[in-house]
Protein backbone atom coordinates (compact mmCIF):
# COMPACT_ATOMS: atom_id res chain seq x y z
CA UNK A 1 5.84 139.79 46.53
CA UNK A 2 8.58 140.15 44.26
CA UNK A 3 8.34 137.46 41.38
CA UNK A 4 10.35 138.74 38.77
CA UNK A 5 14.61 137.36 38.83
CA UNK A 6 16.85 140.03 36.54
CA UNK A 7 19.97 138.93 37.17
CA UNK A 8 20.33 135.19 36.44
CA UNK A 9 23.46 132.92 35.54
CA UNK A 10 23.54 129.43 33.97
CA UNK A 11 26.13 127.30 32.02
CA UNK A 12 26.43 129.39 29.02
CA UNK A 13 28.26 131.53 31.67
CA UNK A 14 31.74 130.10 32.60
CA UNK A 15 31.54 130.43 36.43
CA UNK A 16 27.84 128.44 36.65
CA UNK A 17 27.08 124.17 35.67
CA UNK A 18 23.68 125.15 35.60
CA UNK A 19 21.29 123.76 32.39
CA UNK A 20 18.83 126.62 31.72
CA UNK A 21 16.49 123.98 31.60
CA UNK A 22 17.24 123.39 35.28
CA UNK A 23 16.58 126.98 36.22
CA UNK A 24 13.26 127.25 34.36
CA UNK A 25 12.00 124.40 36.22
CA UNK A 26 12.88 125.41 39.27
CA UNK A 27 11.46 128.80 38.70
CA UNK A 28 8.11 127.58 37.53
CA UNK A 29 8.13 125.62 40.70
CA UNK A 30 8.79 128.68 42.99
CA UNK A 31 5.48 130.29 40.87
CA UNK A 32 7.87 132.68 39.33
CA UNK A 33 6.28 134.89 36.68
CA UNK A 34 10.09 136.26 35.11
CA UNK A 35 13.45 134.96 35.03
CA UNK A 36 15.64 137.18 32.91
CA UNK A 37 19.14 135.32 32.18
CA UNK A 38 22.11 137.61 32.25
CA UNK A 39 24.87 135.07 31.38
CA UNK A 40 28.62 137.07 31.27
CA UNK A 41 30.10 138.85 28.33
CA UNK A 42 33.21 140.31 29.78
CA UNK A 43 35.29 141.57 26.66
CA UNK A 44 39.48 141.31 27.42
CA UNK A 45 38.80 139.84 30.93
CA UNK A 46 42.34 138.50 31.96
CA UNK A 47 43.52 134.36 32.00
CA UNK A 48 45.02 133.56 35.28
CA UNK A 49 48.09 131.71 35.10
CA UNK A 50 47.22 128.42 34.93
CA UNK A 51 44.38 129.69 32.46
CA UNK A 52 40.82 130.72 33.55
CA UNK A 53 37.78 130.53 32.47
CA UNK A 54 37.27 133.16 30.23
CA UNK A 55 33.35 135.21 30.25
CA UNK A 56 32.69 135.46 26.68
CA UNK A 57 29.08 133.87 26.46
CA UNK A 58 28.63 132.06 23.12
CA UNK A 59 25.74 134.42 22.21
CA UNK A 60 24.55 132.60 19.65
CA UNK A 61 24.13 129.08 21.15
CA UNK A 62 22.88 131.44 24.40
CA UNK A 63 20.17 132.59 22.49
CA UNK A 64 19.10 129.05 20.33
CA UNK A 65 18.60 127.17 24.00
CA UNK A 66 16.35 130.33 25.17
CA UNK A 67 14.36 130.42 22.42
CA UNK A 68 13.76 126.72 22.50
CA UNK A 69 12.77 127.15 26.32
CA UNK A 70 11.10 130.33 26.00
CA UNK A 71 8.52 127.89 23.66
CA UNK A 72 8.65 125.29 25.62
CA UNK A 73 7.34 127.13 28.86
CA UNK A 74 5.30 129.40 27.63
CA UNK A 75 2.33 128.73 29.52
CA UNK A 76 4.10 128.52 32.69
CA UNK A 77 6.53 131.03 32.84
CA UNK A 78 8.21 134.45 30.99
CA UNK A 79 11.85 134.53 30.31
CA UNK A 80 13.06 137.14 28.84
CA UNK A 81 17.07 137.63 26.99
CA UNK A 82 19.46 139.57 28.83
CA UNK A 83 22.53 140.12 29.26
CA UNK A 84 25.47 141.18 31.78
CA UNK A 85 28.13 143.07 30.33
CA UNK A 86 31.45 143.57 31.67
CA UNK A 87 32.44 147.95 31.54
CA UNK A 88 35.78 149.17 30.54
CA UNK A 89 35.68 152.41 29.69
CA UNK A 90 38.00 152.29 26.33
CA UNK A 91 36.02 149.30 25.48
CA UNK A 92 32.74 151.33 24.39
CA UNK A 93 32.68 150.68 20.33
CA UNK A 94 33.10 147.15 21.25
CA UNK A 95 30.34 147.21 23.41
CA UNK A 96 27.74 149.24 21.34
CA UNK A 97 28.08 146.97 18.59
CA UNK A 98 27.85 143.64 20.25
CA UNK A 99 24.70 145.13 21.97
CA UNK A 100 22.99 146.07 19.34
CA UNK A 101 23.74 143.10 17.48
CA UNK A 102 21.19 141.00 19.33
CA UNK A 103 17.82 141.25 20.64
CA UNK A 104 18.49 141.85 24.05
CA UNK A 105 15.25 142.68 26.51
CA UNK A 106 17.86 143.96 29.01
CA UNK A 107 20.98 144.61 29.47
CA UNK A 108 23.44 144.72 32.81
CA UNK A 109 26.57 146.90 33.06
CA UNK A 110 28.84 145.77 35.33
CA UNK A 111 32.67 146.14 36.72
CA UNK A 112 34.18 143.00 37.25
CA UNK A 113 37.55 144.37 36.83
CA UNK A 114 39.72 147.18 38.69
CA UNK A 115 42.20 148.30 35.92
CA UNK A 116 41.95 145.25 34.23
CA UNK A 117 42.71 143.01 37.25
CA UNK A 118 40.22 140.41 38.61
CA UNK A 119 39.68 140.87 41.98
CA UNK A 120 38.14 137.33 43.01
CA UNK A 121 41.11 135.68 44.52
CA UNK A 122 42.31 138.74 46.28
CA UNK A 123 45.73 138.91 45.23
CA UNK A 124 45.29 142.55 43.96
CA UNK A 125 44.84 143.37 47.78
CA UNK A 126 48.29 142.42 48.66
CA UNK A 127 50.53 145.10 49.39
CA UNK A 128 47.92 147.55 49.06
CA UNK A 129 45.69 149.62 51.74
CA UNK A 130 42.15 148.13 50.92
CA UNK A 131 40.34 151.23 51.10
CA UNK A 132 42.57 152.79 48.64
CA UNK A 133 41.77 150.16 46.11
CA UNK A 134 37.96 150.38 46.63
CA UNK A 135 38.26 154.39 46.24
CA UNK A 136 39.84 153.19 42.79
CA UNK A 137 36.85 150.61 41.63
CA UNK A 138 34.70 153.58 42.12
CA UNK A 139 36.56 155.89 39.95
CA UNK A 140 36.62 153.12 37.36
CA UNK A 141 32.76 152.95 37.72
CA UNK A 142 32.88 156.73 37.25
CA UNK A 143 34.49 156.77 33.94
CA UNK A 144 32.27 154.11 32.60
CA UNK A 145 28.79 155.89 33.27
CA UNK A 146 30.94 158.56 31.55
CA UNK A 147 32.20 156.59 28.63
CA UNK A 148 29.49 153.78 28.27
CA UNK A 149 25.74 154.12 27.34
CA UNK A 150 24.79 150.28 26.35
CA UNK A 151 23.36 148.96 29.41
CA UNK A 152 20.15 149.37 31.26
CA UNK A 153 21.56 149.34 34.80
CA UNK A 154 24.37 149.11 36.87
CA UNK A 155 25.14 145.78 38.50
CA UNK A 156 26.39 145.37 42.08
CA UNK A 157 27.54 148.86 42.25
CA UNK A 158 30.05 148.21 45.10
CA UNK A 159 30.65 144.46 44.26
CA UNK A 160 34.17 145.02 45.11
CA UNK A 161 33.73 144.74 48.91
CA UNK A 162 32.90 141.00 48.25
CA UNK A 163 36.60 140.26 47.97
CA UNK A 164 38.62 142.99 50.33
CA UNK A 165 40.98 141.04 52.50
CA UNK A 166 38.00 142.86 55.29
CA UNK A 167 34.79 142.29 53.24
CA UNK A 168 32.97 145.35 53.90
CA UNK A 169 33.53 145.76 57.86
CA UNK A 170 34.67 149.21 57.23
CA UNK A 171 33.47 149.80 54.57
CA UNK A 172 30.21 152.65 54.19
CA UNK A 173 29.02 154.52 51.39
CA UNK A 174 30.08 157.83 53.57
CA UNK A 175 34.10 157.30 52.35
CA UNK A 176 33.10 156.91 49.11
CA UNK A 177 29.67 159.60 48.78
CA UNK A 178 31.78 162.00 46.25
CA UNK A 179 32.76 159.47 43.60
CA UNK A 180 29.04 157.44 44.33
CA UNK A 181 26.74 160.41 43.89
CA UNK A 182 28.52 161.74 41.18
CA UNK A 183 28.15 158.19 39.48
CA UNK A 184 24.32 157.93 40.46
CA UNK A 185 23.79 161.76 39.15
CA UNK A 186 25.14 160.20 35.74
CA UNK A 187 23.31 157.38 35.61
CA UNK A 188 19.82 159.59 36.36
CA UNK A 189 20.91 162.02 33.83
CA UNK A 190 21.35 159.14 31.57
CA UNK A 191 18.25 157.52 31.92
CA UNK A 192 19.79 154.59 33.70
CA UNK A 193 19.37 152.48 36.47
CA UNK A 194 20.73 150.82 39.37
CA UNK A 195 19.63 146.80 40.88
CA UNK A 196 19.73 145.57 44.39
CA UNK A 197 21.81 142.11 43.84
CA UNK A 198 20.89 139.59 46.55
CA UNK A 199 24.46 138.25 46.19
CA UNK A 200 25.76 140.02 49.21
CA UNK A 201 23.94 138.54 51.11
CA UNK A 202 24.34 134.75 49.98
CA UNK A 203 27.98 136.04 50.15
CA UNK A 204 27.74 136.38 53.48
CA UNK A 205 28.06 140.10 53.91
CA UNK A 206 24.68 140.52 55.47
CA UNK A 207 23.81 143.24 53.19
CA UNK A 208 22.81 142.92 49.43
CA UNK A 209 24.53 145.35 46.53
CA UNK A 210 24.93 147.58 47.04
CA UNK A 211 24.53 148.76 50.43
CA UNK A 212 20.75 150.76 51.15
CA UNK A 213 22.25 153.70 51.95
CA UNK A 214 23.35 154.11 48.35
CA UNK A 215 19.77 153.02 47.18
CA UNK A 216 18.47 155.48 49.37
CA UNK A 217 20.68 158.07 47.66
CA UNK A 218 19.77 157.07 44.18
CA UNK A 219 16.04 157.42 45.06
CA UNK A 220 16.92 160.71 46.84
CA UNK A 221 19.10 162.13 43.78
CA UNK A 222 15.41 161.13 41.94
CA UNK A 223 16.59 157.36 40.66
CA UNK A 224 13.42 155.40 39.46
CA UNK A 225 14.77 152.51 37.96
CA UNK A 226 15.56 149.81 39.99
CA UNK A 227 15.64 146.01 39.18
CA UNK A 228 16.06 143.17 41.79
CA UNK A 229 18.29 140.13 40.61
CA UNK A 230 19.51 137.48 43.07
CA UNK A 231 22.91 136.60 40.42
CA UNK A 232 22.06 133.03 40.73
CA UNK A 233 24.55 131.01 39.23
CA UNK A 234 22.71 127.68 40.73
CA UNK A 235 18.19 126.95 40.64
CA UNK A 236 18.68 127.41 44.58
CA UNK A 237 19.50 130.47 44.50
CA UNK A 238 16.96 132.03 42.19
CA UNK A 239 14.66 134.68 43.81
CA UNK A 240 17.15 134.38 46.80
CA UNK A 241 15.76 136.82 50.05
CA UNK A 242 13.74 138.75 47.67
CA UNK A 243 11.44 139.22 50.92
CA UNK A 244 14.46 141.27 52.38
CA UNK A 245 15.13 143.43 49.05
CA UNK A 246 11.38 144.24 48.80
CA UNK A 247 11.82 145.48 52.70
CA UNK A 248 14.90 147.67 51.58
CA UNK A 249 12.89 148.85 48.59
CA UNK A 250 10.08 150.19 51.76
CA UNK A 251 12.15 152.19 53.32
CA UNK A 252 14.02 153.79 50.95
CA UNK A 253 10.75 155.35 50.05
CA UNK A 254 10.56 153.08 46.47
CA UNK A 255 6.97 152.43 46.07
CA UNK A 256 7.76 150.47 42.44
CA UNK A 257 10.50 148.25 41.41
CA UNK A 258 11.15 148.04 37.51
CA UNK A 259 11.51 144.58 35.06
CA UNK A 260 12.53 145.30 31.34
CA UNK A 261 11.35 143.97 27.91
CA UNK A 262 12.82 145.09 24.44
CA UNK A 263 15.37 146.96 26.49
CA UNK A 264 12.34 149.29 27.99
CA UNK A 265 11.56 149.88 31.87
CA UNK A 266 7.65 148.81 33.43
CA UNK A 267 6.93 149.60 36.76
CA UNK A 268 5.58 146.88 39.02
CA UNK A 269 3.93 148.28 42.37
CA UNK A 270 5.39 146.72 45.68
C-alpha cells in the first residue's frame, strides 16, 4: 500500500481554500505515514484579463505554518517541505536561486505554461489544430530538462491533454515518442525523475499523468525514480486511487516507488 502523498496543494497555493491544518488531519485519519506539500511557485505566470490569481507561494509564511504543524503532529504523521515549481527555460538563474534559498526536502518541476500562455481555460486551442499545440508543450518540456537542473522530478509530464478542446481521446504517447524519449533520456542522464499524478484521473481522463505507456518507457530507458502524488488541492483528494497507481507501477515492471527528504531519493518496496 502506497502511504506516502508527494504532490500536495493547500491555501498557500492560489488555486486551493485548503488550511494545511485541514489536510494533516485528514491524512492522519487515512493512516498516512507522508504528506509532502508542493504549494505553486510559478515565476512570470500571466494575469488574465480581469486579473488572476497569480502562483507565487509566500514561501516564507509557507514554511512558518509547516513548521508549526510539522511539531504539532509529530507523533502521528511526517510532512515533509516541498515544492512545485513552474519551468521556463530562460527562467533558470531565477530558479536556482530561489531553490536553494530554502530548505526544500523535494522539489517538483513542472510546465504549466506553453510559451508563456496558460492553457486552463482553453482559449489557446482556438484556431489552432490541437495536436500541433501538444507537439509544442513537449518541445517546451524538452528545452527545460535541457536548460533547468533545480527540481527532483517532472510533474504531470503530459498535463496538457487535461485541457485540449478533445482531452486526450487521440491523444498516445506514439505521436509524441521522439520529443518524450528524448526528454526521459535527459532526465535519466540527469539524475532525475518522473511522478505518476493521480489528477488525470480525478480529471476525468481515466488515466493518471502521464499516460503508462510513457512510465513504461522511462523504466525501459532505465528510469528509477518515480514518486506518486495525487495534486490534491482539497483533504478528499489526498492519496486519491493510489490503489490504481501502485497497479500501474506492477506492470511497468517498477518493483520500488521513491519519497524524498533533504532533496535525496529512498526507495520504498511495493
Amino acid at each position: 500500500m502506497i502511504n506516502h502523498d508527494f504532490h500536495v496543494h493547500t491555501a498557500f497555493s492560489s488555486d486551493s481554500e485548503a488550511s494545511m491544518e485541514s489536510v494533516v488531519l485528514k491524512g492522519i485519519d487515512l493512516g498516512l505515514q507522508t504528506i509532502c506539500f508542493t504549494e505553486h511557485m510559478d515565476m512570470d505566470f500571466p494575469i488574465a484579463p480581469g486579473g488572476a490569481k497569480e502562483f507565487e507561494v509566500d514561501t516564507t509564511a509557507y514554511r512558518t505554518e509547516y513548521c508549526r504543524l510539522k511539531e504539532t503532529y509529530a507523533k502521528d504523521i511526517t510532512l515533509k517541505f516541498g515544492i512545485e515549481i513552474g519551468l521556463q527555460s530562460y527562467l533558470g538563474k531565477r530558479i536556482h536561486e530561489y531553490i536553494n534559498s530554502y530548505p526544500f526536502d523535494f522539489v517538483i518541476g513542472s510546465s504549466h505554461l506553453l510559451n508563456g500562455q496558460d492553457p486552463y481555460d482553453g482559449t489557446m486551442f482556438k484556431g489552432h489544430q490541437e495536436s500541433k499545440l501538444y507537439r509544442e508543450y513537449f518541445e517546451c518540456e524538452l528545452e527545460n530538462v535541457q536548460n533547468i537542473d533545480d527540481f527532483d522530478v517532472y510533474g504531470h509530464l503530459d498535463y496538457i491533454v487535461r485541457y485540449g478542446p478533445n482531452k486526450n481521446q487521440f491523444y498516445n504517447y506514439e505521436v509524441y515518442a521522439d520529443l518524450i524519449d528524448e526528454i526521459l533520456k535527459i532526465l535519466i542522464e540527469k539524475g532525475k525523475g518522473i511522478e505518476i499524478n493521480t489528477s488525470g484521473l480525478s480529471h476525468g481522463l481515466g488515466t493518471p499523468h502521464p499516460v503508462i505507456e510513457i512510465v513504461k518507457r522511462y523504466h525501459e530507458l532505465g528510469g528509477e525514480i518515480i514518486t506518486i502524488g495525487s495534486d490534491a488541492h482539497t483533504p478528499s483528494h489526498l492519496v486519491y486511487r493510489f490503489t490504481e497507481a501502485e497497479k500501474m507501477l506492477l506492470s511497468c515492471g517498477y518493483r520500488y516507488y521513491t519519497i524524498f527528504s533533504d532533496r535525496k531519493p529512498e526507495f520504498i518496496k511495493l
